[in-house]
Protein backbone atom coordinates (compact mmCIF):
# COMPACT_ATOMS: atom_id res chain seq x y z
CA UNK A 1 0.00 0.00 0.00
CA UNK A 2 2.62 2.41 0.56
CA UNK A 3 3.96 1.69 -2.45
CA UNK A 4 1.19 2.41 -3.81
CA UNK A 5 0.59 5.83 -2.30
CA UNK A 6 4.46 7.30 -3.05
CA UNK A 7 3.95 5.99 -6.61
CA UNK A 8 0.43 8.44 -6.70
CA UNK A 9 1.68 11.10 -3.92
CA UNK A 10 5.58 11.77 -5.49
CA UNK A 11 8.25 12.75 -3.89
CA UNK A 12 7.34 15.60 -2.82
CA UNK A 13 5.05 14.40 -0.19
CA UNK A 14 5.47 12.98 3.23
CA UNK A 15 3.89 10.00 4.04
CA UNK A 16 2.38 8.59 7.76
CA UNK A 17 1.11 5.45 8.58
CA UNK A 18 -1.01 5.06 12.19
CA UNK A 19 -0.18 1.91 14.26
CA UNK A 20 -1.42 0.63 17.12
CA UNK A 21 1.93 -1.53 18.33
CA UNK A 22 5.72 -1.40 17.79
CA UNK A 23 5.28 -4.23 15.41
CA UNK A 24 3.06 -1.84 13.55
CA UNK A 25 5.26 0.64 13.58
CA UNK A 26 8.71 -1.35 12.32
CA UNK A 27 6.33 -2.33 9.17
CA UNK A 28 5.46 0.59 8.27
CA UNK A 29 8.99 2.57 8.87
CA UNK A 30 10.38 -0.50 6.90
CA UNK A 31 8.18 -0.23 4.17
CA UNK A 32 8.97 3.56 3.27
CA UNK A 33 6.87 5.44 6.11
CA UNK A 34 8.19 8.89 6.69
CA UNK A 35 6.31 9.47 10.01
CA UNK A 36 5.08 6.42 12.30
CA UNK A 37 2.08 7.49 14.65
CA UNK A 38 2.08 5.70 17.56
CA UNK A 39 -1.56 6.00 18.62
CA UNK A 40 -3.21 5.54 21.91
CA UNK A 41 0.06 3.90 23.35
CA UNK A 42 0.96 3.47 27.54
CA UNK A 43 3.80 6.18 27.95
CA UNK A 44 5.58 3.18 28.80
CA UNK A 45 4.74 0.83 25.70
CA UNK A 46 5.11 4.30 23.58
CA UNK A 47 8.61 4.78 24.46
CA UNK A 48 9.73 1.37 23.57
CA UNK A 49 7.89 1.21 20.27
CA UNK A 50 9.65 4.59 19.52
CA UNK A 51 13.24 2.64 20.50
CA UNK A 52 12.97 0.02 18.48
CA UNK A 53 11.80 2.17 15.37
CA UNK A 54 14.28 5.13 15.78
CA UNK A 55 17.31 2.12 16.40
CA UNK A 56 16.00 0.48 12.84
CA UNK A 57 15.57 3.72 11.19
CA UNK A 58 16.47 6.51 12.35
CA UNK A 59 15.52 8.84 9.98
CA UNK A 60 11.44 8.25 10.48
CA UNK A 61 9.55 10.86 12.86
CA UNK A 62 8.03 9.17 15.36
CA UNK A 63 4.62 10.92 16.33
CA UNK A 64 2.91 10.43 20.08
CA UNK A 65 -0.75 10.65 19.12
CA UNK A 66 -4.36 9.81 21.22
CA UNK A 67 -5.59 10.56 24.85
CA UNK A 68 -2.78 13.23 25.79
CA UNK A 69 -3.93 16.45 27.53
CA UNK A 70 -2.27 18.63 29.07
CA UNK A 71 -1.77 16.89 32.67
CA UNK A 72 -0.26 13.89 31.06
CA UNK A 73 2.00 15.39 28.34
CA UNK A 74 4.98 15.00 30.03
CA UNK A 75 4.74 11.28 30.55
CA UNK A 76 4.94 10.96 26.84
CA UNK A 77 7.50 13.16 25.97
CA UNK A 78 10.78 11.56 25.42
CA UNK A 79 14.30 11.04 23.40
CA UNK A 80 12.54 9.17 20.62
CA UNK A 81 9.56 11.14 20.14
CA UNK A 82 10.01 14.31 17.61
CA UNK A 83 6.02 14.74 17.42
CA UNK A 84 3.20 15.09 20.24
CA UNK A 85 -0.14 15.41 18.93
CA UNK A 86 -2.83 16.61 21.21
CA UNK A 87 -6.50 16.52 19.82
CA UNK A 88 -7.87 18.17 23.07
CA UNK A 89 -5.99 21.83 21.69
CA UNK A 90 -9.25 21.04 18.90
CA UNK A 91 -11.50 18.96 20.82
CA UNK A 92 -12.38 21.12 23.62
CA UNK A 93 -11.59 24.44 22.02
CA UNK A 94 -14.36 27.11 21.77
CA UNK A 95 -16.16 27.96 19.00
CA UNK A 96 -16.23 31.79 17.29
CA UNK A 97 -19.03 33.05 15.24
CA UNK A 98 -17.88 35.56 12.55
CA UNK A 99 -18.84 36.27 8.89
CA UNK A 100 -16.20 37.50 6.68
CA UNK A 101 -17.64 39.93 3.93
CA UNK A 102 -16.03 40.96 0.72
CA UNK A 103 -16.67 44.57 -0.65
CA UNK A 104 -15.94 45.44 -4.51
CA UNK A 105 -13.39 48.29 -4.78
């Protein structure tokens, strides 16, 4: 499959693959993935998928991705982890009603 996607993507594009377990993760990072999500991980599990990736190839980003907030980010920060994403920043964000109007010169 990811084959299959660089061959309709090009070069020019980066390409992530979401996995649920190191083994996952080695797959995909062996197969051509330029960023490995590591989603909805233990801190603890996280960190040793993200050894065993960044040891086989180191040049893959290794993202930390589902459940973080805030009181728990720093549990999942680490040496191997160049990403954190936090869907709570969107989740649980406000929301703003405006209208955006465009006048002719």
């Amino acid at each position: 499959m990811i084959l299959g996607v660089r061959r309709a993507g090009g070069f020019t594009r980066r390409l992530g693959v979401e996995c649920s377990s190191a083994d996952e993760a080695l797959a995909a990072a062996g197969a051509g993935a330029d960023i490995v999500l590591l989603d909805n991980l233990a801190p603890q599990e996280l960190h040793a998928a993200a050894a065993l990736v960044k040891a086989a190839h180191p040049g893959v980003t290794v993202e930390a991705s589902g459940g973080i907030v805030l009181e728990t980010l720093p549990q999942f920060l680490g040496p191997h982890i160049d990403v954190v994403s936090m869907g709570c920043l969107t989740h649980s964000a406000p929301s703003l009603d405006f209208a955006l109007r465009v006048l002719e010169p």
